[in-house]
C-alpha atoms as a PDB file:
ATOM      1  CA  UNK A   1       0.113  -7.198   5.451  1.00  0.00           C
ATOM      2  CA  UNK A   2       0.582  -4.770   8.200  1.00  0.00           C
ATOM      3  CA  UNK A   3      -0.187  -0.772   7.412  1.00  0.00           C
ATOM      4  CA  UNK A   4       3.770  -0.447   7.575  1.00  0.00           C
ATOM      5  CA  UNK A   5       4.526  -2.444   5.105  1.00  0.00           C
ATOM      6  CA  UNK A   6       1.975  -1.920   2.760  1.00  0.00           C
ATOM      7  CA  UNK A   7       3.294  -1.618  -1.044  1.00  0.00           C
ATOM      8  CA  UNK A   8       1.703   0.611  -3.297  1.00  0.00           C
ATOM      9  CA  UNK A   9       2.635   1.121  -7.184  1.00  0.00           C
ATOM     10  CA  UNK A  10       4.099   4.261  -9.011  1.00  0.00           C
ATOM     11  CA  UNK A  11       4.567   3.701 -12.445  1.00  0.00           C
ATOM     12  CA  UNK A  12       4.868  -0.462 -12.164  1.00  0.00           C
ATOM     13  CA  UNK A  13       7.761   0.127  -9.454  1.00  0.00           C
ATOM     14  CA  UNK A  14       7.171  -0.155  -5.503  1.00  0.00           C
ATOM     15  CA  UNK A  15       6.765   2.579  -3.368  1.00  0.00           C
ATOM     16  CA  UNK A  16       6.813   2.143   0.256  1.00  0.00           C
ATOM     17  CA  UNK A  17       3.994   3.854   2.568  1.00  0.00           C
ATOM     18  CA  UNK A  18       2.490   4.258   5.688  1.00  0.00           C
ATOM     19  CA  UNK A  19      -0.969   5.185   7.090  1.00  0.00           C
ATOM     20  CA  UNK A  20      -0.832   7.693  10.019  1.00  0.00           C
ATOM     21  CA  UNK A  21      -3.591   6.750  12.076  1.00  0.00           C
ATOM     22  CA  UNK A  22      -3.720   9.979  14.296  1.00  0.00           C
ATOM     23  CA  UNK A  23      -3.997  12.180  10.644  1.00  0.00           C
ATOM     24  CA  UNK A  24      -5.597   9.657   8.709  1.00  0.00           C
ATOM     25  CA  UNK A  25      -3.050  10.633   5.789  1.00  0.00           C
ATOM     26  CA  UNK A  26      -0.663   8.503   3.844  1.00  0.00           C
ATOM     27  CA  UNK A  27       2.967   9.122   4.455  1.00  0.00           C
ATOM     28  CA  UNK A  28       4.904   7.931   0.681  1.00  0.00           C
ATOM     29  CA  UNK A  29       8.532   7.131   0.993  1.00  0.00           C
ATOM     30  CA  UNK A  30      10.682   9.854  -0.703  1.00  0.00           C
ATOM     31  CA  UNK A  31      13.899   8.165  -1.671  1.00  0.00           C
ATOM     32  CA  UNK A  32      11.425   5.922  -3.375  1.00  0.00           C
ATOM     33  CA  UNK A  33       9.559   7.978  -4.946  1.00  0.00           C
ATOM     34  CA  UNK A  34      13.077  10.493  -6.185  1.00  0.00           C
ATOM     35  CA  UNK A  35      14.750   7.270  -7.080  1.00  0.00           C
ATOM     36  CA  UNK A  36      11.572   5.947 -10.166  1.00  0.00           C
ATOM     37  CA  UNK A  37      11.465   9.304 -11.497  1.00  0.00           C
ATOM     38  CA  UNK A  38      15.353  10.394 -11.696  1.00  0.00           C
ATOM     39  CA  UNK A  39      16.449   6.753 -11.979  1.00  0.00           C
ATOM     40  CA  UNK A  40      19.610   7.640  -9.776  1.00  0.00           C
ATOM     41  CA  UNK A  41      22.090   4.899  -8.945  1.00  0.00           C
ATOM     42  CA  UNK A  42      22.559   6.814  -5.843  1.00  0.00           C
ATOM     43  CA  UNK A  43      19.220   8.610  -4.342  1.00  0.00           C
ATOM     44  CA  UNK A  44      21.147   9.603  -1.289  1.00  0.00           C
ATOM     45  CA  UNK A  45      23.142  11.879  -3.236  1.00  0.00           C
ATOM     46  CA  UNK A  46      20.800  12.519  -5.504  1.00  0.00           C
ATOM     47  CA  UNK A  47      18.380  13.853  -2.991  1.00  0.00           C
ATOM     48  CA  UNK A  48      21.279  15.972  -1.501  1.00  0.00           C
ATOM     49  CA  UNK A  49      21.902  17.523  -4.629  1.00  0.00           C
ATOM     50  CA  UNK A  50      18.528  18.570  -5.274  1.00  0.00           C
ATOM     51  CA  UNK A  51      18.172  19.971  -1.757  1.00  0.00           C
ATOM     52  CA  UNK A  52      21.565  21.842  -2.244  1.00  0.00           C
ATOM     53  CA  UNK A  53      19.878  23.709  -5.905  1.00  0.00           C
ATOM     54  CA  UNK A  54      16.630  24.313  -4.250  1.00  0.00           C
ATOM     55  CA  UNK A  55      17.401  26.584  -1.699  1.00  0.00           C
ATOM     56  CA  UNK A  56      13.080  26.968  -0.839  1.00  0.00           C
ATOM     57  CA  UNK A  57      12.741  23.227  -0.713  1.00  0.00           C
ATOM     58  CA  UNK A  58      15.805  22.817   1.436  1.00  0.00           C
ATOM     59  CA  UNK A  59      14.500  25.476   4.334  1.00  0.00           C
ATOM     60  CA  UNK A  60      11.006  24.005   4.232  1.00  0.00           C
ATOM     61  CA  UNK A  61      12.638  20.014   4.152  1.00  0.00           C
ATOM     62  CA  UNK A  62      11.496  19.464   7.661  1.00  0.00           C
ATOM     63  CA  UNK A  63       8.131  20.401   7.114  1.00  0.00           C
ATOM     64  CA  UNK A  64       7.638  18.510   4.374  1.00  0.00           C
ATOM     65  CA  UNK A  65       8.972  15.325   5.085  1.00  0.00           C
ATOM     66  CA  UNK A  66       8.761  13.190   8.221  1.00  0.00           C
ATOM     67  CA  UNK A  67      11.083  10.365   9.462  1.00  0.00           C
ATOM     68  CA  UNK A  68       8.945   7.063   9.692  1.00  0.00           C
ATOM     69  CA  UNK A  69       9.669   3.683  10.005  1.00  0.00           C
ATOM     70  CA  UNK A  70       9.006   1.633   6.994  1.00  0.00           C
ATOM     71  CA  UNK A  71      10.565  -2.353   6.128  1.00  0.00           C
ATOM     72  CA  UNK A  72      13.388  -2.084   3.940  1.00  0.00           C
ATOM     73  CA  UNK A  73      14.407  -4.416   1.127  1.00  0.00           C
ATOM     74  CA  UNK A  74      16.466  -6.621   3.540  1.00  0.00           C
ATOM     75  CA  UNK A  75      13.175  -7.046   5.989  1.00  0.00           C
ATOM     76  CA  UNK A  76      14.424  -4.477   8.695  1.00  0.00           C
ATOM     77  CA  UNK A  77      12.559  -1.379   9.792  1.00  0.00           C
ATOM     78  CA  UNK A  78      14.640   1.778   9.182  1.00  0.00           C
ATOM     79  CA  UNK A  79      13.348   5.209   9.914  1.00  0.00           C
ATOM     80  CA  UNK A  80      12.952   7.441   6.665  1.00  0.00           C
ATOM     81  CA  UNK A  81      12.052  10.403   5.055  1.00  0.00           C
ATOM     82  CA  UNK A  82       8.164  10.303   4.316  1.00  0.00           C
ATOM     83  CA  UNK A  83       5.714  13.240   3.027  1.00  0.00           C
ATOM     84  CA  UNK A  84       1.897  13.509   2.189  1.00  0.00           C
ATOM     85  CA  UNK A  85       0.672  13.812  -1.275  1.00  0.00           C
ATOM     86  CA  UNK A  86       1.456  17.594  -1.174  1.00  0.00           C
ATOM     87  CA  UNK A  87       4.887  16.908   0.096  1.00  0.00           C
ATOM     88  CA  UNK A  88       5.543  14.587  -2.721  1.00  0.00           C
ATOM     89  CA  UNK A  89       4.086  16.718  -5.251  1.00  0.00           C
ATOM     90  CA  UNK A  90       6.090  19.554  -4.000  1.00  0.00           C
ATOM     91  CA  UNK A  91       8.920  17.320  -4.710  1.00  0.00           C
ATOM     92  CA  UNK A  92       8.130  15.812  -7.685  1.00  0.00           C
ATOM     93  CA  UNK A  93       8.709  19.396  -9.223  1.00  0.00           C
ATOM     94  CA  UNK A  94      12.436  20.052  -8.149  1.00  0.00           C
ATOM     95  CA  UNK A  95      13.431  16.597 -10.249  1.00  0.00           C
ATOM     96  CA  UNK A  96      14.366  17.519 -13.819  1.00  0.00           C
ATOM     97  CA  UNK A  97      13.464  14.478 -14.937  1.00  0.00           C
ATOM     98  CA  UNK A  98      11.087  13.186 -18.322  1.00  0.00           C
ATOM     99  CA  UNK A  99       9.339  10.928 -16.405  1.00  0.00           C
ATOM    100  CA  UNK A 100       8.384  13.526 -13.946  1.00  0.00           C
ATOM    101  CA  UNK A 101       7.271  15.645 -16.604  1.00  0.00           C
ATOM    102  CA  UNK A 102       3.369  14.070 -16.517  1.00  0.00           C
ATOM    103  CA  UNK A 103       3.278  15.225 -13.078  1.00  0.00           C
ATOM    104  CA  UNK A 104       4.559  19.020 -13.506  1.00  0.00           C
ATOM    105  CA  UNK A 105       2.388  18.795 -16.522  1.00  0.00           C
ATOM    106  CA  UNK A 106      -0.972  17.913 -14.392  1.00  0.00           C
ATOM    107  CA  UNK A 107      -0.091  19.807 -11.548  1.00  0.00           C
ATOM    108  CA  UNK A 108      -0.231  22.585 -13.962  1.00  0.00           C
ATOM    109  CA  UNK A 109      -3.740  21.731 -15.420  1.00  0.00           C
ATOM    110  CA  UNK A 110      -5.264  21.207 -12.237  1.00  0.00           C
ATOM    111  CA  UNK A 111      -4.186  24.512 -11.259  1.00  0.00           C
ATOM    112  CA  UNK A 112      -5.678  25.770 -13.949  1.00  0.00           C
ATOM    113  CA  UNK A 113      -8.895  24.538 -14.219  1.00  0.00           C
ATOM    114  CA  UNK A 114      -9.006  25.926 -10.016  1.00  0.00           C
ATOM    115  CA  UNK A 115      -8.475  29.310 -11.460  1.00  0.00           C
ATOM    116  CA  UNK A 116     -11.358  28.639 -13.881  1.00  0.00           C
ATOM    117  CA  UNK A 117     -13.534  27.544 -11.545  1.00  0.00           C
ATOM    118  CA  UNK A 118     -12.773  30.780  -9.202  1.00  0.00           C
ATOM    119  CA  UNK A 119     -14.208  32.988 -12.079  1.00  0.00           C
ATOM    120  CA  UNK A 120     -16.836  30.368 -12.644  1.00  0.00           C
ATOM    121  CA  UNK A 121     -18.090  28.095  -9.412  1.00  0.00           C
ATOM    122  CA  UNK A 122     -20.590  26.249 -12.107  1.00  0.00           C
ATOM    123  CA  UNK A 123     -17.577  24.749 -13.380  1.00  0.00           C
ATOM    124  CA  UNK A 124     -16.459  22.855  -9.882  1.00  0.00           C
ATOM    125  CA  UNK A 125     -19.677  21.415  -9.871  1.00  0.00           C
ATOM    126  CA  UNK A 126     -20.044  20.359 -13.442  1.00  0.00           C
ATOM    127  CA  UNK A 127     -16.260  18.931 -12.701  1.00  0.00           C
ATOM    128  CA  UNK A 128     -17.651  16.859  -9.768  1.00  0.00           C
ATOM    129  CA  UNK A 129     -20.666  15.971 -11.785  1.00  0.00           C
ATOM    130  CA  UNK A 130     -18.349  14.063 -14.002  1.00  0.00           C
ATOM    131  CA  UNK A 131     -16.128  13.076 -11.551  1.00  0.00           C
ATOM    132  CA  UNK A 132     -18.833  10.828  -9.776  1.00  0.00           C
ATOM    133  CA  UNK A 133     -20.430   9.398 -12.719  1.00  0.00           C
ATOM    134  CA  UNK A 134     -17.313   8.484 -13.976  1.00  0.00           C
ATOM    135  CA  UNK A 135     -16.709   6.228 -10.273  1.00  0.00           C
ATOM    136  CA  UNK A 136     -20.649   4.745 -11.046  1.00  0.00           C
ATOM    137  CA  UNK A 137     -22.938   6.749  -9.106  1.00  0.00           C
ATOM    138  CA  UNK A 138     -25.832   7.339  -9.715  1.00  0.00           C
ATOM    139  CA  UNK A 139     -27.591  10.778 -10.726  1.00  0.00           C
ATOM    140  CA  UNK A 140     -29.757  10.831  -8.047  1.00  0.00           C
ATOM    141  CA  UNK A 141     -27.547  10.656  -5.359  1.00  0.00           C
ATOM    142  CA  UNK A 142     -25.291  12.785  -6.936  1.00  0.00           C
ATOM    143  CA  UNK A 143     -27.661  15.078  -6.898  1.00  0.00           C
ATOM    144  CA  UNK A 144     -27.956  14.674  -3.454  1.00  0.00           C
ATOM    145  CA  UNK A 145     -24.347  15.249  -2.857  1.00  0.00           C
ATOM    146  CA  UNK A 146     -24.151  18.344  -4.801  1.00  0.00           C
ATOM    147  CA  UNK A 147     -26.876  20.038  -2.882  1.00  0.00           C
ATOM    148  CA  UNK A 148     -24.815  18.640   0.562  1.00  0.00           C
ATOM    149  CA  UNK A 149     -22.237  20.541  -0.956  1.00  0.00           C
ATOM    150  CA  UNK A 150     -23.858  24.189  -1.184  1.00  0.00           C
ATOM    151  CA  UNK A 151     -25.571  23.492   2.337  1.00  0.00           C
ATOM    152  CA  UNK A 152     -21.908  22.557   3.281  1.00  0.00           C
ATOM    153  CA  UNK A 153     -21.038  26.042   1.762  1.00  0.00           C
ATOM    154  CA  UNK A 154     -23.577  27.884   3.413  1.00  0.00           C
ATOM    155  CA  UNK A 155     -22.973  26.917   6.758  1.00  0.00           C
ATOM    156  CA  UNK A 156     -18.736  27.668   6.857  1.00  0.00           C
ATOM    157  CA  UNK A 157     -19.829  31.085   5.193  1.00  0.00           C
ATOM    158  CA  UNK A 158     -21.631  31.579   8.302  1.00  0.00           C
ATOM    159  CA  UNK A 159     -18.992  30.207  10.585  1.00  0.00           C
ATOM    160  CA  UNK A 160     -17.024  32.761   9.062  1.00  0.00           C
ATOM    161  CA  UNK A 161     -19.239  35.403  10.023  1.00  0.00           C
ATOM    162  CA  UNK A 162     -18.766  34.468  13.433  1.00  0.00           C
ATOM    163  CA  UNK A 163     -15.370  34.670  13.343  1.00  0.00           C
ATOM    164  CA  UNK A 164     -14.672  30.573  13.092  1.00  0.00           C
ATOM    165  CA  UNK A 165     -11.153  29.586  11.548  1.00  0.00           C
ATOM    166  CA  UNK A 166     -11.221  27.561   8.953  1.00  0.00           C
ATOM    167  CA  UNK A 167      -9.632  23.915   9.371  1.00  0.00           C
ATOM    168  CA  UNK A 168      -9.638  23.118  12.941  1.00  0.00           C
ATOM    169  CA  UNK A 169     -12.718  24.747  14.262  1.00  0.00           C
ATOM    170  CA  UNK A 170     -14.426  24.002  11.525  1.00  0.00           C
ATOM    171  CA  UNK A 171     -12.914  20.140  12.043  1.00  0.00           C
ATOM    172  CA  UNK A 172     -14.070  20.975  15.734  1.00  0.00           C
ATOM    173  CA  UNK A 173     -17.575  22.325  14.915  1.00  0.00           C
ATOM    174  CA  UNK A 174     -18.477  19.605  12.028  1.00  0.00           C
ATOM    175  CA  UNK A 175     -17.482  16.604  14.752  1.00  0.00           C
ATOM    176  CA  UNK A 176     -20.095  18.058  17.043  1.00  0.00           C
ATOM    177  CA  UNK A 177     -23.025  18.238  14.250  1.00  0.00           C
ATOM    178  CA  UNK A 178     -22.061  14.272  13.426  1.00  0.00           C
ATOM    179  CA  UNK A 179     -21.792  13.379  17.192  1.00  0.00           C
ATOM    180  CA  UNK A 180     -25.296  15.052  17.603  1.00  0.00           C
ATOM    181  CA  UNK A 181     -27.416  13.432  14.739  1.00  0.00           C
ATOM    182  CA  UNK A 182     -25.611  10.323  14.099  1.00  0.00           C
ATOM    183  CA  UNK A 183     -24.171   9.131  17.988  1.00  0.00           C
ATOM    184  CA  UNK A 184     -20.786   8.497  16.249  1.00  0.00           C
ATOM    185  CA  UNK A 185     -18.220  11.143  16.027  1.00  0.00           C
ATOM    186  CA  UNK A 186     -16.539  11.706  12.791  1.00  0.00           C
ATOM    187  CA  UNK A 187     -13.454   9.059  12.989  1.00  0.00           C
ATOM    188  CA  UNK A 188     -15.890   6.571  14.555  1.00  0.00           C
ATOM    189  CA  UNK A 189     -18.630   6.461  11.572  1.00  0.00           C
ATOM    190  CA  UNK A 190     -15.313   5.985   9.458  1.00  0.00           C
ATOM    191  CA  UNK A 191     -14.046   3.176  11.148  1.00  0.00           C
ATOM    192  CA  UNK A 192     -17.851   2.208  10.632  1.00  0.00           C
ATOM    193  CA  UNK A 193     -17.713   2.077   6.662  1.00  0.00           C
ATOM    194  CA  UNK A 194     -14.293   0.812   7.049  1.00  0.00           C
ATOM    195  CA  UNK A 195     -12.636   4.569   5.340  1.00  0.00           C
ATOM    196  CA  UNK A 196      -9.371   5.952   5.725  1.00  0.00           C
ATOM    197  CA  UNK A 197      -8.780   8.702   3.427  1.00  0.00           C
ATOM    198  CA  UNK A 198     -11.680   8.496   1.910  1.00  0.00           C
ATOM    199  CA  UNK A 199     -14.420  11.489   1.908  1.00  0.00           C
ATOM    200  CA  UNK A 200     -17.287  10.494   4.398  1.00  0.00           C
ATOM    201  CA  UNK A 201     -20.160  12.198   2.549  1.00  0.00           C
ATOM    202  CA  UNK A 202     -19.356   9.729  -0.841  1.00  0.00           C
ATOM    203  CA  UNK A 203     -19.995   7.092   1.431  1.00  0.00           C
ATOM    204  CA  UNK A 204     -22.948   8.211   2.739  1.00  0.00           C
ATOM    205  CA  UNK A 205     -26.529   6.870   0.983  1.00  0.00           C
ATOM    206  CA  UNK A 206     -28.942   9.285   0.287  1.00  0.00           C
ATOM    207  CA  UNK A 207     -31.361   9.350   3.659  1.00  0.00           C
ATOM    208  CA  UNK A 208     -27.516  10.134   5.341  1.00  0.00           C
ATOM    209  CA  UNK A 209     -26.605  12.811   3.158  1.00  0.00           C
ATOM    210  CA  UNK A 210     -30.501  14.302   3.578  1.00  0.00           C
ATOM    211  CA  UNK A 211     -30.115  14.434   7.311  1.00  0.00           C
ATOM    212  CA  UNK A 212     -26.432  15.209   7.691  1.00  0.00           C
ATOM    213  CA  UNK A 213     -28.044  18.315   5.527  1.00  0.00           C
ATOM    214  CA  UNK A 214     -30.810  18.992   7.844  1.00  0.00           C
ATOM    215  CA  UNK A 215     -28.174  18.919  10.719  1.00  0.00           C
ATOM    216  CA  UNK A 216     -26.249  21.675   8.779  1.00  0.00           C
ATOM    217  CA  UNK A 217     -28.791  23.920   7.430  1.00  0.00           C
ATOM    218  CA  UNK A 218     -29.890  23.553  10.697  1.00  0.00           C
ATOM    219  CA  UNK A 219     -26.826  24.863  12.274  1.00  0.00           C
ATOM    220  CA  UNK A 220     -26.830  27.515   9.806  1.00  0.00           C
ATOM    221  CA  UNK A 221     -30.168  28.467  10.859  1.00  0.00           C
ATOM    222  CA  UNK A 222     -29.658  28.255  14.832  1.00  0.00           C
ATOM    223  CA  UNK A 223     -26.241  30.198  14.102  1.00  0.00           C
ATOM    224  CA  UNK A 224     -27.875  33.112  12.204  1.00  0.00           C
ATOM    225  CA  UNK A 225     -30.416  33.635  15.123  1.00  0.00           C
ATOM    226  CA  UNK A 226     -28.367  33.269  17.584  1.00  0.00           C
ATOM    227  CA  UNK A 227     -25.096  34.875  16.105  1.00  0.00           C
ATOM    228  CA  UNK A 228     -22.813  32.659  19.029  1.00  0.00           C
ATOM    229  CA  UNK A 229     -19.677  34.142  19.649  1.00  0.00           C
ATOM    230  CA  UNK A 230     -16.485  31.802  20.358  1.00  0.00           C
ATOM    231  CA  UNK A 231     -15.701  28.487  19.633  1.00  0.00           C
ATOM    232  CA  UNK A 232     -18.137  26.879  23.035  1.00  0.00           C
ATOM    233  CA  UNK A 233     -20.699  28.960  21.998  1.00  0.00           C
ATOM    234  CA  UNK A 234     -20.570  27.812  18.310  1.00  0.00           C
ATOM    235  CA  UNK A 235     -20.027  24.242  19.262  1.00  0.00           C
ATOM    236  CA  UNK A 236     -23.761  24.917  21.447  1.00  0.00           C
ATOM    237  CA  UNK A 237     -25.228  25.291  18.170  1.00  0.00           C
ATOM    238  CA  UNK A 238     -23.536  22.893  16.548  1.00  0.00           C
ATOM    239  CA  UNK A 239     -24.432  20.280  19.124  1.00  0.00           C
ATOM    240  CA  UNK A 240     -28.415  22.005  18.647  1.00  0.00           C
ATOM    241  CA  UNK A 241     -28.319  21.709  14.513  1.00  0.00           C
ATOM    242  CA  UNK A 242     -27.597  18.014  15.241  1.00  0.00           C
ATOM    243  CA  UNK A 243     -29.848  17.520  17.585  1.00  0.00           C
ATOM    244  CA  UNK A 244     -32.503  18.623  14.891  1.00  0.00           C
ATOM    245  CA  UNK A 245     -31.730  15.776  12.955  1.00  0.00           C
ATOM    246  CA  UNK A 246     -31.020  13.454  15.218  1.00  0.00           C
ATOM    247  CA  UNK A 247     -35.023  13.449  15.994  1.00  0.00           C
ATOM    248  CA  UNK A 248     -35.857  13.182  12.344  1.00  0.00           C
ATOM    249  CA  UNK A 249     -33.180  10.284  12.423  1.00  0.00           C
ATOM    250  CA  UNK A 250     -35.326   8.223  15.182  1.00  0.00           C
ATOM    251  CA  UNK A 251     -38.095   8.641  14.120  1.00  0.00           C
ATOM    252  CA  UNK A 252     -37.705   7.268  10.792  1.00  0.00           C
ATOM    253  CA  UNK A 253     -35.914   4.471  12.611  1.00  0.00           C
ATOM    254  CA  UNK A 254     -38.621   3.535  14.731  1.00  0.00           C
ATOM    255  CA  UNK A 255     -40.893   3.581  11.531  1.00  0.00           C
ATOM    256  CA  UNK A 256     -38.478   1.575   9.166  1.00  0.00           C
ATOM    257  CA  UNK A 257     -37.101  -0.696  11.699  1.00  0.00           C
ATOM    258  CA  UNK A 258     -33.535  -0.450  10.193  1.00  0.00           C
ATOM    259  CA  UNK A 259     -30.517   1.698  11.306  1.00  0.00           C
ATOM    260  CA  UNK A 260     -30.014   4.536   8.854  1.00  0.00           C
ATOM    261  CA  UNK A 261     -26.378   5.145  10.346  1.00  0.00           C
ATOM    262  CA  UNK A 262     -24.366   1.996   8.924  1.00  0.00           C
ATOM    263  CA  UNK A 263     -21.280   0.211   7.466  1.00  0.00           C
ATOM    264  CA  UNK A 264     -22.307   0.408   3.890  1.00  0.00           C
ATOM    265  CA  UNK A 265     -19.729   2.442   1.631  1.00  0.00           C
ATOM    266  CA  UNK A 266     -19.686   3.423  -2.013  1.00  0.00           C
ATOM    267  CA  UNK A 267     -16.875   0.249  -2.603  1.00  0.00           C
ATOM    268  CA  UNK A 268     -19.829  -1.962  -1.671  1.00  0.00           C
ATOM    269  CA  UNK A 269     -23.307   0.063  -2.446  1.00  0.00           C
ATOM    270  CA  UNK A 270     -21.079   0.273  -6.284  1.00  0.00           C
ATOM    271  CA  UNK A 271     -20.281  -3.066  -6.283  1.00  0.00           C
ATOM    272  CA  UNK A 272     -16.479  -2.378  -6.533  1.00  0.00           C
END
């Protein structure tokens, strides 16, 4: 079955969706999605309606949902309104609805426990602690990826410092540090382990995660010595942390015999 036309469930009922190649995101079909939880004869309307009470979600409509072409019920491809996860959460909470009640409900938890864990950053990682044992990991490597996580945190701290925005140019700066130590740039070692949405770094085993670290603390390193200014000169060091590990990576290559950069993902390494 084509990406397209792909079916995923919500609640036992179908909801059509689409994977965007170029944002690696998954677009969810609205009227779908509005017509489970209201149970509307008429989503159309329904939709309207709820656009015409919520005068926020009405002005931001465009931004939040995008037309795309998805198969309707008949077998034709019609162009509708599609959104993100966000979007969809955004407007799961303008239904007044019981069965959209769960949602609201663990929107509002979540939100919570992020305001906990702002007081308190031991609580994110006892959360992801949890959260990976739960999916079968093991505690070593989760170990592993916890410590990825404060090296991760150390090194945007310092692209801060030197002025880096966060999202793009960090998007920018991390594809260089990947392109340096592992040859592949960050969409290309996903289509590797076969990932869409997926996070790389849980798909990583643990001599990846150790030298994806030593290409960021690395970075760090370079960065704080060198204090780069602009986004070329950043991506220079960038391009140097890699590097770093990239010659650790060889050599243990040439002494193993075996490609440490390859298609094995949690799914498999799990046994999922």
């Amino acid at each position: 079955m084509s990406k397209d036309k792909k079916i995923k469930l919500f609640q036992g009922k179908n909801v059509r969706t689409h994977w965007d190649e170029e944002s690696e995101t998954w677009l969810f079909s609205v009227q779908d999605v509005v017509q489970i939880l209201s149970e509307s004869s008429d989503v159309k309307q329904y939709i309207k309606k709820m656009r015409t009470r919520n005068s926020e979600l009405n002005s931001n409509w465009g931004t939040i949902c995008t037309p795309v072409a998805m198969t309707a019920a008949d077998g034709k491809k019609r162009k509708i309104q599609a959104a993100n996860v966000r979007g969809i959460l955004r407007i799961i909470q303008s239904i007044p609805s019981k069965k959209a009640e769960p949602f609201k409900q663990w929107l509002a938890k979540v939100g919570s426990e992020r305001l906990d864990e702002t007081d308190d950053p031991e609580l994110a990682f006892d959360r992801a602690m949890k959260t990976y044992l739960a999916k079968g990991y093991s505690k070593e490597w989760i170990n592993q990826r916890l410590k990825s996580i404060e090296v991760r945190k150390e090194l945007t701290d310092e692209w801060q410092e030197r002025g880096m925005k966060e999202g793009l140019e960090y998007a920018i700066l991390t594809n260089e540090i990947t392109k340096a130590w592992a040859d592949k740039n960050i969409k290309e070692y996903k289509q590797l382990k076969g990932l869409k949405k997926e996070n790389l770094r849980d798909n990583m085993s643990n001599l990846e995660l150790v030298l994806n670290m030593l290409a960021e603390a690395s970075t760090t390193e370079i960065s704080k010595q060198k204090q780069p200014k602009g986004l070329d000169a950043n991506k220079d060091i960038a391009r140097k942390g890699g590097t770093a590990a990239k010659k650790a990576r060889l050599e243990i290559e040439k002494q193993t015999g075996k490609s440490i950069v390859n298609s094995t993902n949690a799914k498999k390494s799990l046994g999922d």
